[in-house]
Structure formats: structure tokens, C-alpha cells
N, C-alpha and C. Protein backbone atom coordinates (compact mmCIF):
# COMPACT_ATOMS: atom_id res chain seq x y z
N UNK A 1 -81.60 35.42 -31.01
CA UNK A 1 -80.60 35.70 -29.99
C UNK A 1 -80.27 34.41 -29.23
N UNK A 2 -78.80 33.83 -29.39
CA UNK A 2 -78.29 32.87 -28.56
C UNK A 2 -78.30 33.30 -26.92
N UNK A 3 -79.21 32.01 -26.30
CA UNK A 3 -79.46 31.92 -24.76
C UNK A 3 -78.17 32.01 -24.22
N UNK A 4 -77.69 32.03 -23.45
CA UNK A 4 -76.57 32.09 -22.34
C UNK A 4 -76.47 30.61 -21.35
N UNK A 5 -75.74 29.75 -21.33
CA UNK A 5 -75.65 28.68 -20.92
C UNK A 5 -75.37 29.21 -19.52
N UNK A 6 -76.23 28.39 -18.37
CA UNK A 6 -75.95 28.64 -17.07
C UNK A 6 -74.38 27.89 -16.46
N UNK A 7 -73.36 28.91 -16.01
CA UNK A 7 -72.38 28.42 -15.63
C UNK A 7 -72.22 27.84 -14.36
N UNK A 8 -71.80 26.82 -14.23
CA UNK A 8 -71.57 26.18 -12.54
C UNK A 8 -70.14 25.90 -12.44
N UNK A 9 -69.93 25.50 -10.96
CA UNK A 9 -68.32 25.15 -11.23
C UNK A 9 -68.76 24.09 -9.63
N UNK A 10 -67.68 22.98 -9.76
CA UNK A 10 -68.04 21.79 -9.03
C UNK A 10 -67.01 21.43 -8.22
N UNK A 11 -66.71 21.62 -7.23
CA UNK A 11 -65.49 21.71 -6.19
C UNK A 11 -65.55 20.72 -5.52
N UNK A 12 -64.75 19.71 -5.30
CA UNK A 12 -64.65 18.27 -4.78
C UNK A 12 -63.60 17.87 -4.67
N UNK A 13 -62.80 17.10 -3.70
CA UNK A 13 -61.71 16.56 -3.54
C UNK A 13 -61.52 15.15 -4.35
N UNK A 14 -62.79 14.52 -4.22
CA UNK A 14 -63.05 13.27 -4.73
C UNK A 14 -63.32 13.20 -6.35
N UNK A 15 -62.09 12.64 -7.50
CA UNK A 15 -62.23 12.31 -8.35
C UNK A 15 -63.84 11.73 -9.00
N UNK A 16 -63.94 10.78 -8.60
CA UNK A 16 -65.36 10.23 -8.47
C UNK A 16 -66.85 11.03 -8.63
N UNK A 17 -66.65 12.04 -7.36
CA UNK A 17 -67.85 12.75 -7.62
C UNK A 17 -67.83 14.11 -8.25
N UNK A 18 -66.44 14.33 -8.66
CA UNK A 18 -66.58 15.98 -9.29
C UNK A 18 -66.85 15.37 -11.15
N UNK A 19 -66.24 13.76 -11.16
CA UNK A 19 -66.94 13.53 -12.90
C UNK A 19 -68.30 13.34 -12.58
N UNK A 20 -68.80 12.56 -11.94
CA UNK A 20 -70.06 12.20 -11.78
C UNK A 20 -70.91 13.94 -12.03
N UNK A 21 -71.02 14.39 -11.19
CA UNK A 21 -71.20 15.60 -10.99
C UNK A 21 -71.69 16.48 -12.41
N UNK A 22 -70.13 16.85 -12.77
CA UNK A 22 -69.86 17.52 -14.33
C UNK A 22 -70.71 16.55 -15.26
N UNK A 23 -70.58 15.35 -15.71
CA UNK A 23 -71.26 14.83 -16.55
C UNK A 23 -72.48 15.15 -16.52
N UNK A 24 -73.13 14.69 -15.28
CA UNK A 24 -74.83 15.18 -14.99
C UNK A 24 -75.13 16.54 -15.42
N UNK A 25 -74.12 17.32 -15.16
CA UNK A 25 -74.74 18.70 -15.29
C UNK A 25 -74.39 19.07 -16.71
N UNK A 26 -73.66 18.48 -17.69
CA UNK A 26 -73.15 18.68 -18.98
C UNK A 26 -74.87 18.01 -19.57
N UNK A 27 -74.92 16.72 -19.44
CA UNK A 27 -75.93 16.34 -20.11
C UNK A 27 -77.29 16.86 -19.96
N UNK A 28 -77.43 18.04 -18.53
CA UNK A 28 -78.72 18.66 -18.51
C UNK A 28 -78.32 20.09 -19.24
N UNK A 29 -77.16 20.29 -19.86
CA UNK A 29 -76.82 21.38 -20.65
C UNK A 29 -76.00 22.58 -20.02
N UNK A 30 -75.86 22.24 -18.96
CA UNK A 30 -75.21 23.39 -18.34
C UNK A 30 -73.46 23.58 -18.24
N UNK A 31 -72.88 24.32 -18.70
CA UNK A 31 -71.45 24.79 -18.72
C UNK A 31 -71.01 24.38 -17.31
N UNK A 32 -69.65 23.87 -17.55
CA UNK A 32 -69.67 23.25 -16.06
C UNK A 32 -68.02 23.01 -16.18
N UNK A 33 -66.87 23.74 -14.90
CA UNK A 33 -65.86 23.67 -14.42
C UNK A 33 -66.06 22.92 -13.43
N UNK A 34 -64.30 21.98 -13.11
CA UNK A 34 -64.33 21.23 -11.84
C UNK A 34 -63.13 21.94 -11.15
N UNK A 35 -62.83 21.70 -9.83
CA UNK A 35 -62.23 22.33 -9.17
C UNK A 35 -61.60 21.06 -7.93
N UNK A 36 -60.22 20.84 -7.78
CA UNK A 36 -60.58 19.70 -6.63
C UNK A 36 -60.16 20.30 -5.37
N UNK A 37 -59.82 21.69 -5.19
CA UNK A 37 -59.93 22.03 -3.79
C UNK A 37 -60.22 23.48 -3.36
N UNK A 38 -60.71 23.86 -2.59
CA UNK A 38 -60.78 25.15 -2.54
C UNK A 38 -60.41 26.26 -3.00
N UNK A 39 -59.04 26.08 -2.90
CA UNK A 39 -57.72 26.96 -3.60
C UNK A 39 -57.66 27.13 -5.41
N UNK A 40 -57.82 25.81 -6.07
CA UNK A 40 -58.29 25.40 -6.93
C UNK A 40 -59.37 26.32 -7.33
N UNK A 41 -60.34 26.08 -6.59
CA UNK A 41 -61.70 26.99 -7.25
C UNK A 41 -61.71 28.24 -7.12
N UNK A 42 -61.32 29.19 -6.34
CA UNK A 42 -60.83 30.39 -5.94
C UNK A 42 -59.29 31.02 -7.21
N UNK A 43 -58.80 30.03 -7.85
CA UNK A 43 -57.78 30.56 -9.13
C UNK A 43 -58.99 31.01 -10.15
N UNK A 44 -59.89 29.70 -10.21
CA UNK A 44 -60.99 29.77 -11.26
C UNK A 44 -61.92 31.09 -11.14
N UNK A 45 -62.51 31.24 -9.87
CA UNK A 45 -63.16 32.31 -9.88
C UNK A 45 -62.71 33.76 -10.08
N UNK A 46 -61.50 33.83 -9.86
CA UNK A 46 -60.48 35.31 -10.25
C UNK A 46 -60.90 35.47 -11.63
N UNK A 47 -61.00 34.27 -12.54
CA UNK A 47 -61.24 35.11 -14.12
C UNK A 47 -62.56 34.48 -14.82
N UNK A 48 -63.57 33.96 -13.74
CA UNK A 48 -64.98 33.82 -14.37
C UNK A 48 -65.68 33.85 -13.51
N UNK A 49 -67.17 34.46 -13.57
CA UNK A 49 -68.27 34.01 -12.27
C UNK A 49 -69.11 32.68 -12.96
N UNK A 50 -69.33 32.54 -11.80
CA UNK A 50 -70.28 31.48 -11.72
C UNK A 50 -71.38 31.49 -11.47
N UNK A 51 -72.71 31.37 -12.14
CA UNK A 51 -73.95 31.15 -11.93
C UNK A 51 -74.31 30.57 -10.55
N UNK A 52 -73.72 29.10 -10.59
CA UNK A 52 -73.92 28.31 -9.20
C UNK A 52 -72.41 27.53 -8.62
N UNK A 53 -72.79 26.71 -7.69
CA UNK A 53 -71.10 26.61 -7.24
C UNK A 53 -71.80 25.48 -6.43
N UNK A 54 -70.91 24.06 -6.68
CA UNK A 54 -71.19 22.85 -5.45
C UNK A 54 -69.96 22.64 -5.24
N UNK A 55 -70.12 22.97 -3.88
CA UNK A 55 -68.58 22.67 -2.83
C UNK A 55 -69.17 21.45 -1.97
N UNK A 56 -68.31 20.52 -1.88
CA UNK A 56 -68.12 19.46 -0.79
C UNK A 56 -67.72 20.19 0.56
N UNK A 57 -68.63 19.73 1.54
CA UNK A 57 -67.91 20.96 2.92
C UNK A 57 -66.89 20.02 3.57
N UNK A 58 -66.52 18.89 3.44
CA UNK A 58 -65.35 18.17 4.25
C UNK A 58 -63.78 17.94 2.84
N UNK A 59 -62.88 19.15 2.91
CA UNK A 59 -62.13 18.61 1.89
C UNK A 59 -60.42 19.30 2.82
N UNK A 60 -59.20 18.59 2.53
CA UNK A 60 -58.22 18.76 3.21
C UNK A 60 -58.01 20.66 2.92
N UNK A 61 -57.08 21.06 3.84
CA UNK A 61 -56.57 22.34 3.65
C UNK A 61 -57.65 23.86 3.69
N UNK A 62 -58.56 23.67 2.97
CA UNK A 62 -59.56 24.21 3.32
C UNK A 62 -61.18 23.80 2.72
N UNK A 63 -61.28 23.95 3.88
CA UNK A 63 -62.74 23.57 3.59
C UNK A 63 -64.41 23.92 3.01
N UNK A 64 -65.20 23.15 2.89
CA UNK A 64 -66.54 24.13 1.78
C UNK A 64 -66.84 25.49 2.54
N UNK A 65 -66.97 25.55 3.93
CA UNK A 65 -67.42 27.10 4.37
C UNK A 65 -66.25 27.75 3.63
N UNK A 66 -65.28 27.36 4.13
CA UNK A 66 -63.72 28.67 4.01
C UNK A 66 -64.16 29.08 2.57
N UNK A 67 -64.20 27.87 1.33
CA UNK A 67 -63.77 28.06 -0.06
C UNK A 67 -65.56 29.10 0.16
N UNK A 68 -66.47 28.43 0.45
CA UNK A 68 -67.88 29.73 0.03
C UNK A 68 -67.65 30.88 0.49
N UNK A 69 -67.16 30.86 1.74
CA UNK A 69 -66.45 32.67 1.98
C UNK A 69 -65.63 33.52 0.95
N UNK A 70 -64.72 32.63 0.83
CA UNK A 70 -63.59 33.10 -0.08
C UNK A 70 -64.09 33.57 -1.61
N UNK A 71 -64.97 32.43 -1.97
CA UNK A 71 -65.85 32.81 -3.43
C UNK A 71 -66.97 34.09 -3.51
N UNK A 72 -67.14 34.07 -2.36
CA UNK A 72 -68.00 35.08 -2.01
C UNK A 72 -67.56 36.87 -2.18
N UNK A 73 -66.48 36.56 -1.68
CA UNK A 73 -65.72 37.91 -1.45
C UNK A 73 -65.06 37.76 -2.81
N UNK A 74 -64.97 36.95 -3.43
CA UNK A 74 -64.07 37.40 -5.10
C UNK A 74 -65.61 37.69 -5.61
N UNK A 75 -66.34 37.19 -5.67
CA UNK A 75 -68.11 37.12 -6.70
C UNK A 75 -69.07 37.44 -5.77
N UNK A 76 -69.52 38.54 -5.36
CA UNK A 76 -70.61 38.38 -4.44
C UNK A 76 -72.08 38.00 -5.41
């Protein structure tokens, strides 16, 4: 029986650290979406859950609390 790859998704405004990020977590094996803003990650979560979720809490328009609320109430 094929394992189930743990899904994450990586929410960042900053180019820089959402590859950094994804790469690290690709090469420790884990399935891994990027997202660069709240709004962004909240389209994504409408048609997949996510195992885990790294939000940056300082990003324009809305921010890591707002987007973890918001993910919350689509995926509890």
C-alpha cells in the first residue's frame, strides 16, 4: 500500500522565501503548494486540504492571522 505524501502549502509574499521554503520541504519529501498572498491561498484551499500551512504573518492586504482564520473556516 502506497503511503500518502504529507501535504503543506507555503504562503509568503516574498518570492525568495516561498522557493526557499518549497524546495526544503520537496527535498524532505513532502507535497508542497505556494501561495503569495492570503487570498491566493484561500482559492487553493477551496479545492484541497492541507496537512500543514506556513503563513508569513506580515503580508499586504491581508494578513497571516486573517489568511489562518479564513483557512480555518474553509478546513477546520
Amino acid at each position: 500500500m502506497k503511503e500518502r505524501k504529507m501535504s503543506v502549502l507555503v504562503v509568503d509574499d516574498e518570492e525568495i522565501v516561498r522557493d526557499f521554503l518549497s524546495r526544503f520541504l520537496l527535498f524532505k519529501g513532502l507535497e508542497v503548494e505556494t501561495a503569495e498572498s492570503g487570498l491566493d491561498a484561500l482559492k487553493l484551499a477551496e479545492n484541497k486540504s492541507f496537512d500543514l500551512v506556513f503563513i508569513d504573518v506580515r503580508m499586504p492586504k491581508m494578513n497571516g492571522l486573517e489568511t489562518f482564520r479564513a483557512l480555518k473556516a474553509i478546513s477546520p
